[in-house]
Protein backbone atom coordinates (compact mmCIF):
# COMPACT_ATOMS: atom_id res chain seq x y z
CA UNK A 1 -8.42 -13.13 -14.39
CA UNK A 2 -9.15 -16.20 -12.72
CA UNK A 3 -12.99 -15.81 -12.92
CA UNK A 4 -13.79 -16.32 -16.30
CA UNK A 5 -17.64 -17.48 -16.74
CA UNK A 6 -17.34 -18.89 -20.79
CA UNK A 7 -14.11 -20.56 -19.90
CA UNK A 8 -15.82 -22.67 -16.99
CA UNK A 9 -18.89 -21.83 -17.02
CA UNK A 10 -19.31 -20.18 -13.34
CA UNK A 11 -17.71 -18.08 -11.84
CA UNK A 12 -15.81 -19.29 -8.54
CA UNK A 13 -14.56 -16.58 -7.22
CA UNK A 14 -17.27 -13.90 -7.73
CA UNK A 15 -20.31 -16.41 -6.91
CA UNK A 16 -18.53 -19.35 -4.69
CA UNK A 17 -16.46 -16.98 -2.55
CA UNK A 18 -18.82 -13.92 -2.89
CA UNK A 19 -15.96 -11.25 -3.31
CA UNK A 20 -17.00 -8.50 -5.72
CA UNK A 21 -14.75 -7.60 -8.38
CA UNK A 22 -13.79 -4.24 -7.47
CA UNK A 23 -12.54 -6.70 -4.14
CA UNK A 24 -10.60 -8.49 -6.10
CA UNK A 25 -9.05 -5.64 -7.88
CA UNK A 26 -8.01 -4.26 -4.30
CA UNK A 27 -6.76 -7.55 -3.44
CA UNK A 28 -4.49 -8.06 -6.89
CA UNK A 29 -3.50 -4.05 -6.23
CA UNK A 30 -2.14 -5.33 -2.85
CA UNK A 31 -0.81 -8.70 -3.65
CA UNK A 32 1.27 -6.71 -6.55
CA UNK A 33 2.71 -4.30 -4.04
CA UNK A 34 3.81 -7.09 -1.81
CA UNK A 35 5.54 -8.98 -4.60
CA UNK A 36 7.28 -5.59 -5.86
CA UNK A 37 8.44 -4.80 -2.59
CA UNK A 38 9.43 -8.43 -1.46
CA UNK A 39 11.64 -9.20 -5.10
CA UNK A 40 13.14 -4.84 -4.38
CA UNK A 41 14.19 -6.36 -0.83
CA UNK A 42 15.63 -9.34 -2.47
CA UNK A 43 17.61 -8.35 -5.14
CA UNK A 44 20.51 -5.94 -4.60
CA UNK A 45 20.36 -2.58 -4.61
CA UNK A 46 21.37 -0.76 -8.58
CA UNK A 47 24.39 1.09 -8.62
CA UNK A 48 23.31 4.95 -8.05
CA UNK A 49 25.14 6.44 -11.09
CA UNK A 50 22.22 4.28 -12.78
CA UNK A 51 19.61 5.41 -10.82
CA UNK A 52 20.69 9.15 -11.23
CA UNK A 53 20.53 9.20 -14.97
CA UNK A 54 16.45 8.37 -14.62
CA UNK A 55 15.19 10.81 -11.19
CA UNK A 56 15.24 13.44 -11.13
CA UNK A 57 16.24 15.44 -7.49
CA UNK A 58 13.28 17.28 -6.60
CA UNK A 59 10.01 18.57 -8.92
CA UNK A 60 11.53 21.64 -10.74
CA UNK A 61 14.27 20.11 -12.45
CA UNK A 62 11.32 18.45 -14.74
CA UNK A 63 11.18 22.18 -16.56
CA UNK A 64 14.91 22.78 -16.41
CA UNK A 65 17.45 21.09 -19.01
CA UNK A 66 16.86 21.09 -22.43
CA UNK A 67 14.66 18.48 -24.61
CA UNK A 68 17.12 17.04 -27.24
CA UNK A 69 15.33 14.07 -28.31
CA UNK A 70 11.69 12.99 -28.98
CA UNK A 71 12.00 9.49 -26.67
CA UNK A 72 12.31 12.36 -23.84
CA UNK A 73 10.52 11.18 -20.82
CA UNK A 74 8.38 14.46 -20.52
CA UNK A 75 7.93 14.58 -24.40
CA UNK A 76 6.15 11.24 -23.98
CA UNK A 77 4.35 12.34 -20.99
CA UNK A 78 2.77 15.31 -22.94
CA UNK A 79 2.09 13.03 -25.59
CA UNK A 80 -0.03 10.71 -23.52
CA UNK A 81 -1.59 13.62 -21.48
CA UNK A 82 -2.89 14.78 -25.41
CA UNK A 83 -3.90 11.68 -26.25
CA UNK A 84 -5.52 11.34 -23.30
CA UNK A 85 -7.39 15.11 -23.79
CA UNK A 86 -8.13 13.79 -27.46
CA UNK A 87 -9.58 10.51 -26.61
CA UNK A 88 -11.58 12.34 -24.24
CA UNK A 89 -13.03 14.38 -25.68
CA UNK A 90 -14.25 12.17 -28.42
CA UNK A 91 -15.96 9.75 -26.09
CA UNK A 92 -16.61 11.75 -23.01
């Protein structure tokens, strides 16, 4: 992100500092979680009726309920997971 090579023509962080970029990936990864967890501790907590209508209480209520609508969480997930069996087996 901050490393471009055509925008100044070297690269700072990659050459200067000698982190490699699966480094920096880590590092971004970790500076992410701290920032999620640091705003979650700051703001207050959602009400729980709000929270309950997007959990679910433990794994096997995923197969229970009925699917009344296509914008259903685990009609989109099975979506993407065929997508993601298409796509692969295109390219892979």
């Amino acid at each position: 992100m901050l490393d471009f090579e055509a925008i100044s023509g070297a690269k700072y962080i990659t050459n200067g500092l000698g982190i490699h970029f699966l480094m920096r990936s880590w590092w971004v990864f970790c500076l992410c979680c701290s920032l999620f967890i640091g705003i979650s501790y700051l703001t207050p907590a959602p009400d729980q009726a709000q929270v309950a209508q997007v959990t679910w209480n433990s794994p096997k209520e995923i197969f229970s309920g009925r699917i009344e609508r296509w914008n259903d969480t685990r009609v989109m997930a099975g979506t993407l997971m065929l997508f993601m069996v298409i796509l692969y087996s295109i390219f892979g």
